[in-house]
Protein backbone atom coordinates (compact mmCIF):
# COMPACT_ATOMS: atom_id res chain seq x y z
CA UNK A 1 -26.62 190.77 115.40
CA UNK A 2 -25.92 191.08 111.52
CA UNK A 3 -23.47 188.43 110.90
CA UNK A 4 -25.43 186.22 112.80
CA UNK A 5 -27.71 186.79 109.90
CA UNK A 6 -26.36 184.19 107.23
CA UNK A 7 -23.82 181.36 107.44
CA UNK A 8 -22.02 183.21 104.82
CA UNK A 9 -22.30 186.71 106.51
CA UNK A 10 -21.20 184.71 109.96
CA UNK A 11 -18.24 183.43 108.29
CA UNK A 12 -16.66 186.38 107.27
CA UNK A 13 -17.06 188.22 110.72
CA UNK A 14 -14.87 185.35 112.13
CA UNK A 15 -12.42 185.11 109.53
CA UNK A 16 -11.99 189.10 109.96
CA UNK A 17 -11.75 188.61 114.25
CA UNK A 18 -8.95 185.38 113.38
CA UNK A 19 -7.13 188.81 110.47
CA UNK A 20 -6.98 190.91 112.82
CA UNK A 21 -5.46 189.37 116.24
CA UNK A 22 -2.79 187.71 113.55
CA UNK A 23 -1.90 191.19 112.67
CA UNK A 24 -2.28 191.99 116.14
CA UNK A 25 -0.03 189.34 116.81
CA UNK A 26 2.48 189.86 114.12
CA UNK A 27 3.42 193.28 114.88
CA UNK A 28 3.60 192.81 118.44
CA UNK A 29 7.39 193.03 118.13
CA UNK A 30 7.53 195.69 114.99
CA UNK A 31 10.04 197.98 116.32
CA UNK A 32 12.39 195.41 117.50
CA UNK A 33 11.90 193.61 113.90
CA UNK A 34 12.11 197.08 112.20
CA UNK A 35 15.11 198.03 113.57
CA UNK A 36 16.96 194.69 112.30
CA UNK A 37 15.61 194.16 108.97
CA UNK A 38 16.34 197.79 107.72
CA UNK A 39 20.17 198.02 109.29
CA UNK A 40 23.20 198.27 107.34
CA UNK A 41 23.40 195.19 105.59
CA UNK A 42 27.48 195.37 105.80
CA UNK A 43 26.54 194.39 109.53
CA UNK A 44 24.07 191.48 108.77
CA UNK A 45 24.32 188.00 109.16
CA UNK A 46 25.42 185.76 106.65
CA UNK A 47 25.70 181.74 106.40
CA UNK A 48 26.50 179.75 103.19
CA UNK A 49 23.11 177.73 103.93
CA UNK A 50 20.68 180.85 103.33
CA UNK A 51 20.72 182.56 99.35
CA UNK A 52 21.03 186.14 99.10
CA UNK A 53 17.13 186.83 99.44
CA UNK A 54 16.94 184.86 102.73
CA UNK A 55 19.90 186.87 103.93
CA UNK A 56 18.70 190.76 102.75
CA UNK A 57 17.44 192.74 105.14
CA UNK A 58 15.07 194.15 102.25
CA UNK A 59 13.15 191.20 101.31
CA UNK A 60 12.64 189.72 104.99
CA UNK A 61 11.25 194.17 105.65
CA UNK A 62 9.17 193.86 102.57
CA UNK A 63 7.64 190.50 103.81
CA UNK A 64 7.10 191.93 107.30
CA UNK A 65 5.39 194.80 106.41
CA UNK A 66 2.73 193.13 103.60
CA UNK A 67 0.29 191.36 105.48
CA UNK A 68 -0.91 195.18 106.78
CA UNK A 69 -2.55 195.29 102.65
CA UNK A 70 -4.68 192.38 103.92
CA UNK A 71 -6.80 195.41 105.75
CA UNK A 72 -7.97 196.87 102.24
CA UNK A 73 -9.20 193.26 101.57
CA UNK A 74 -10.93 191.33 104.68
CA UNK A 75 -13.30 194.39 104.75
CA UNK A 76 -14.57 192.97 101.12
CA UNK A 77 -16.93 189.83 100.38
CA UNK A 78 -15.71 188.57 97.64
CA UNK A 79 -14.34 185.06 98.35
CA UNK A 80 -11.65 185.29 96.06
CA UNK A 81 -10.20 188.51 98.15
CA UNK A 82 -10.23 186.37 101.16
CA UNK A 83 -8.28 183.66 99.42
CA UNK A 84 -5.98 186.61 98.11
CA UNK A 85 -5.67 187.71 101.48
CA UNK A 86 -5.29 184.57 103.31
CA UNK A 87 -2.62 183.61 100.90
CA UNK A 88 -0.30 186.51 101.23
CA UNK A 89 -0.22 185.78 104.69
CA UNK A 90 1.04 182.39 104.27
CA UNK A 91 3.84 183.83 101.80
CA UNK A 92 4.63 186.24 104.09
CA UNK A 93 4.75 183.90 107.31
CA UNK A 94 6.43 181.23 105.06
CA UNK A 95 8.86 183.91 103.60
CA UNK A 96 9.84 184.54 107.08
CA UNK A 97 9.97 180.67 109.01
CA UNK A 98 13.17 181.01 105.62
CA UNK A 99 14.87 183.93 106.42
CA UNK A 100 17.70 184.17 108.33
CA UNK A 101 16.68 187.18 110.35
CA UNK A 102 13.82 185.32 111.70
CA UNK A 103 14.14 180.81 111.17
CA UNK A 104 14.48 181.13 115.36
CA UNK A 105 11.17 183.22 115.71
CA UNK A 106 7.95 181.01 116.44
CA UNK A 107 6.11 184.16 115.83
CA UNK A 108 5.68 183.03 112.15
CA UNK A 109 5.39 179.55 112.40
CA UNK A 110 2.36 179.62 114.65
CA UNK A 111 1.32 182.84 112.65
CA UNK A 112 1.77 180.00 109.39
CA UNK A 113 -0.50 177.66 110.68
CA UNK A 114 -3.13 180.24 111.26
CA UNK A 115 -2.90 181.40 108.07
CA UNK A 116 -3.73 177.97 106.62
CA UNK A 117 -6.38 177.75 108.61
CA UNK A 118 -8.01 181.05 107.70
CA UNK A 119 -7.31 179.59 104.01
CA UNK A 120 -9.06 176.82 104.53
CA UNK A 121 -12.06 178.93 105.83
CA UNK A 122 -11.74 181.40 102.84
CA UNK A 123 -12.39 178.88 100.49
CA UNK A 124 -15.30 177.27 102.72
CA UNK A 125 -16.88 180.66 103.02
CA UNK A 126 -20.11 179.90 101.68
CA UNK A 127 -20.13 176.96 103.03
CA UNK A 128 -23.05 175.85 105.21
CA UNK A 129 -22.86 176.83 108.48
CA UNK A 130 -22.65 173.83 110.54
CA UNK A 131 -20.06 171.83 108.54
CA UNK A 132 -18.00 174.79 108.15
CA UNK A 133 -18.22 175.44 112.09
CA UNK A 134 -17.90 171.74 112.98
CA UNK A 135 -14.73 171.02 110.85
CA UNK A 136 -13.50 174.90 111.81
CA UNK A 137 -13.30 173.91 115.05
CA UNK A 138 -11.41 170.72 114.88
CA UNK A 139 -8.94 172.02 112.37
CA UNK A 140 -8.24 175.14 114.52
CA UNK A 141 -7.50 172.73 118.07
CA UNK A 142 -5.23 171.06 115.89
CA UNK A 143 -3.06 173.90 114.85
CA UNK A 144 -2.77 174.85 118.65
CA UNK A 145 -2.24 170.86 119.70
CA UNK A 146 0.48 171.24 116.82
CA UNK A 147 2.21 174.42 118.13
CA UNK A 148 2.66 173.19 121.28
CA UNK A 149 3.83 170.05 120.50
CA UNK A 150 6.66 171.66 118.88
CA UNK A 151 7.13 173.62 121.97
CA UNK A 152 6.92 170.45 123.90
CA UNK A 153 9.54 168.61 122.06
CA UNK A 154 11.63 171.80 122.02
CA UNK A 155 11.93 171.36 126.03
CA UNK A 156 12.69 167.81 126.58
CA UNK A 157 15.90 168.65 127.61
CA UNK A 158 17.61 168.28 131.10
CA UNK A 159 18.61 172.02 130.90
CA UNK A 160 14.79 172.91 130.72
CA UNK A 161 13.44 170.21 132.58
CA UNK A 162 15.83 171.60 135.46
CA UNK A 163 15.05 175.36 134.98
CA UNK A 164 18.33 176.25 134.03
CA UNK A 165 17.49 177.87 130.62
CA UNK A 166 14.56 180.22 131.97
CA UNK A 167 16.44 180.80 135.31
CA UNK A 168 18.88 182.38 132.70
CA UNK A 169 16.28 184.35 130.34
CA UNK A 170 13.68 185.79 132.86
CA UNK A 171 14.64 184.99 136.43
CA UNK A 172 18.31 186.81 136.58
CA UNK A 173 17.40 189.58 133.49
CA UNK A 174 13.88 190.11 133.22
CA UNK A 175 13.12 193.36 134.14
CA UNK A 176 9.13 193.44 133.89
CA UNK A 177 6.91 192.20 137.46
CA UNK A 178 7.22 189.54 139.67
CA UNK A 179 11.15 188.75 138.36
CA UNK A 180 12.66 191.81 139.79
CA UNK A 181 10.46 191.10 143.27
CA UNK A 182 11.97 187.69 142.99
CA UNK A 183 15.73 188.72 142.94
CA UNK A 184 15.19 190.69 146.16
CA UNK A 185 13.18 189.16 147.87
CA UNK A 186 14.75 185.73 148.10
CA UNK A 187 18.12 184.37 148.26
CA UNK A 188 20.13 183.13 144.74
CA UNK A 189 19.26 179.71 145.69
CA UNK A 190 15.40 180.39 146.47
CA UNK A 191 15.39 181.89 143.24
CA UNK A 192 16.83 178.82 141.31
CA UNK A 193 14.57 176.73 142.95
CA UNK A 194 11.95 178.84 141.86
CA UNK A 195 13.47 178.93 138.32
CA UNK A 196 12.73 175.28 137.82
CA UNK A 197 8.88 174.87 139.57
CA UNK A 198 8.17 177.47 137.04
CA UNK A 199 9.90 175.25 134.10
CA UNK A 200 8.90 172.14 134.56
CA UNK A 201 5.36 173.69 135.36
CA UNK A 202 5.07 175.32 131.74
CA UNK A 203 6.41 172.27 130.38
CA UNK A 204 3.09 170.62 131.70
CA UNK A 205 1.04 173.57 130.77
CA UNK A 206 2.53 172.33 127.22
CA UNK A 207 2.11 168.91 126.91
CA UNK A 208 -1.57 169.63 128.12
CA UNK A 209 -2.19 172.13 125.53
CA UNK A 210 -0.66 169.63 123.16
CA UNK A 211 -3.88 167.57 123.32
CA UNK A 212 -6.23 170.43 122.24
CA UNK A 213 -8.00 168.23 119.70
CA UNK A 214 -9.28 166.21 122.18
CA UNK A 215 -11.14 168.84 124.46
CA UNK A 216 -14.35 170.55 124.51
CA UNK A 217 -14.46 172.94 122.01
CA UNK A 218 -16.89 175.21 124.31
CA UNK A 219 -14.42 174.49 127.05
CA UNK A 220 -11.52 175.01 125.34
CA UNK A 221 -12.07 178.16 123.38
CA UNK A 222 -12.82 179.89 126.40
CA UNK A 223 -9.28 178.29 128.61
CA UNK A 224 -7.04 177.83 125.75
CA UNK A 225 -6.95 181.97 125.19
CA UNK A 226 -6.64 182.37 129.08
CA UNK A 227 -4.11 180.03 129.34
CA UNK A 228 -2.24 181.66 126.70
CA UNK A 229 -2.48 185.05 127.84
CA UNK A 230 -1.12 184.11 131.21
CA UNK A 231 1.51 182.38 129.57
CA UNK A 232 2.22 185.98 128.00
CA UNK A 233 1.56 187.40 131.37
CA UNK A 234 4.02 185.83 133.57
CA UNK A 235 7.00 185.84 130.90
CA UNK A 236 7.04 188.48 128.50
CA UNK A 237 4.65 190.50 126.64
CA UNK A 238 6.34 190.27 123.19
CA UNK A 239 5.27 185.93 123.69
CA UNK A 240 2.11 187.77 122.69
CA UNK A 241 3.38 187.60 118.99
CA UNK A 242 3.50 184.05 119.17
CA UNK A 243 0.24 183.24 120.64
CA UNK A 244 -2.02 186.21 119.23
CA UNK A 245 -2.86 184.61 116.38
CA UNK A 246 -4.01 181.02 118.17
CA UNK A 247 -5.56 183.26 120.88
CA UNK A 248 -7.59 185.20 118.11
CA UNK A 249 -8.97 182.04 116.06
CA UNK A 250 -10.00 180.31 119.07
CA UNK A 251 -12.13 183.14 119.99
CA UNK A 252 -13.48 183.17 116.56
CA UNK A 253 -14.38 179.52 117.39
CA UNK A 254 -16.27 180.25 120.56
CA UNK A 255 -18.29 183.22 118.21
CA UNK A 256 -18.74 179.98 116.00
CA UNK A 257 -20.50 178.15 118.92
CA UNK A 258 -22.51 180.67 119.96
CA UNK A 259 -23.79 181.49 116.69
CA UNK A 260 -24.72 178.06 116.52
CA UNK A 261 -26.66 177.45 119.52
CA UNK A 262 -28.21 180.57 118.18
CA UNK A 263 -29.31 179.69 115.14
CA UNK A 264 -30.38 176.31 116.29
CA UNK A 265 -32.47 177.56 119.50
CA UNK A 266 -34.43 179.79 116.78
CA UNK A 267 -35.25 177.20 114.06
CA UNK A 268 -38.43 175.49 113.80
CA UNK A 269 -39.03 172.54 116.43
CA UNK A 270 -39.75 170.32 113.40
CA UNK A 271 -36.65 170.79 111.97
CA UNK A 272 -34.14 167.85 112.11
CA UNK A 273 -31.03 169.38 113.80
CA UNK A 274 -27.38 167.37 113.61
CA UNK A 275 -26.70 165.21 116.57
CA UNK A 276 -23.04 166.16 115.54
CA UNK A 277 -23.25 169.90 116.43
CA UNK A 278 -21.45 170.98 119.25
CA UNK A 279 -23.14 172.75 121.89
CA UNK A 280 -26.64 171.99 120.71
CA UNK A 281 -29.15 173.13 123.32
CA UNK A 282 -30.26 170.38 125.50
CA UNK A 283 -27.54 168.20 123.84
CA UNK A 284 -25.96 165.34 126.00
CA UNK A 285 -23.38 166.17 123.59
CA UNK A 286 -22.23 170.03 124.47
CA UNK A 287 -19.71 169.39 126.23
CA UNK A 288 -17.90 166.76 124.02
CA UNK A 289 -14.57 167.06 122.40
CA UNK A 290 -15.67 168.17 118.93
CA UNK A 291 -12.68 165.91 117.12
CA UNK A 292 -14.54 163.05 118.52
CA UNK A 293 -18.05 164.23 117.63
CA UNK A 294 -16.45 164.35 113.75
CA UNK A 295 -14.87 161.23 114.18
CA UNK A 296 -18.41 159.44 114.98
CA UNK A 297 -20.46 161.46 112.84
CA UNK A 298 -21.12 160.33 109.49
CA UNK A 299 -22.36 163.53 108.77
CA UNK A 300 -25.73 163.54 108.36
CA UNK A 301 -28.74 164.72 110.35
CA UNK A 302 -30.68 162.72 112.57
CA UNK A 303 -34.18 162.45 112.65
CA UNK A 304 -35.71 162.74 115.86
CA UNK A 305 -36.25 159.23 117.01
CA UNK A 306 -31.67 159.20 116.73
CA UNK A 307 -32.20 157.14 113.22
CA UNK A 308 -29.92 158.59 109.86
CA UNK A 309 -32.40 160.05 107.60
CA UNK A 310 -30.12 159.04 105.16
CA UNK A 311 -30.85 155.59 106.14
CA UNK A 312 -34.59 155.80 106.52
């Protein structure tokens, strides 16, 4: 495969697979979005705490539609467009988390930590390929541990805890599969009941995913996206704009592994290869939480006989 053919080269496929499920994500909701940002602003909302740009429908439009100029630049090499690029995302994202339109949206909050993350890997590049991957990785479990933390904290109330708030939202107006099933084919009081297994069972869903740093990153780039997507599944589609963008840099992260184990199954036997490295072939190591591989790595290689060649 080509961008297996250079750390460099590798890099830039992944930042381009994170670009474009946070676009994918992002616009999940555009005509709902659309339709508010571009009304008659006579009809918009107003509150003394947000200036006259965080109130105009214009500016919070303009900053919705930008990001789609990022596909004229993640197609380049230059490091300096992905920086560019990587940047107006987090304006744009930021821009929005502001506006009044969208502050109650954690589509661009989790599409804001993305962003810095695919910052941080435009400016490491052309970096070598096993730092890059091995600090990648950690960085990107703790912008998911982080998002759904928030989400976490955001439920520790008794009206979520006891399934009131999502018997409300999905189980008595949801329209898309099982909900409808669920209002006919069980009494009001089934369905309550069922209302609050279901909460208290994505609360722990949450508070697992909260510890992200501290899985396997083989492990959990592969069940973090499935986890989200059945998230999505059994609640709403349009939760797709909040988790696209996690769901697309952890994928880039298990494309990070595998390039890896690649490269490393194909260099020379007498090479010294990093005990660090996740996923290492023959490693007692693979399957290791890659925050704590950083944590008791000093960062350099290993010689064969498990001695620092620095300290040989």
């Amino acid at each position: 495969m080509k961008w297996l053919d250079s750390p460099a080269a590798r890099h830039r496929c992944i930042f381009r697979v994170a670009a474009a499920f946070w676009l994918l994500g992002w616009y999940t909701k555009a005509a709902q979005h659309l339709k508010v940002f571009f009304m008659d602003d006579s009809i918009a909302l107003t509150h003394p705490l947000f200036p006259d740009l965080m109130r105009s429908g214009t500016s919070s439009g303009v900053a919705y539609l930008l990001p789609l100029a990022i596909l004229a630049m993640i197609g380049f090499r230059s490091a300096r467009s992905l920086q560019f690029a990587a940047g107006l995302l987090i304006a744009c994202s930021g821009m929005l988390i502001l506006h009044i339109d969208t502050c109650n949206d954690a589509t661009f909050l989790t599409s804001f930590w993305v962003a810095l993350w695919l910052l941080w890997l435009a400016f490491n590049i052309d970096g070598e390929g096993e730092g890059v991957a091995l600090h990648g990785c950690v960085l990107a479990q703790c912008v998911v541990g982080v998002a759904f933390l928030g989400g976490v904290v955001g439920k520790l109330t008794s009206e979520y805890w006891d399934g009131e708030v999502l018997h409300n939202l999905y189980f008595l107006q949801k329209s898309n599969w099982p909900y409808p099933w669920i209002r006919e084919s069980l009494d009001p009081q089934a369905v309550r009941g069922w209302a609050t297994g279901f909460s208290r069972t994505i609360i722990v869903i949450e508070v697992l995913m909260a510890f992200a740093p501290f899985y396997a990153t083989r492990v959990f780039c592969v069940v973090g996206p499935l986890v989200m997507l059945g998230i999505v599944g059994v609640s709403t589609w349009t939760l797709f704009s909040v988790m696209g963008c996690m769901v697309g840099m952890l994928l880039a992260c298990l494309l990070w592994n595998g390039a890896i184990r690649q490269l490393m199954s194909t260099s020379s036997s007498t090479r010294s290869r990093p005990a660090f490295l996740p996923g290492s072939p023959g490693s007692r190591t693979s399957w290791t939480s890659t925050s704590s591989l950083l944590l008791r790595s000093n960062s350099f290689p290993r010689s064969p006989d498990g001695v620092n060649a620095a300290s040989s």
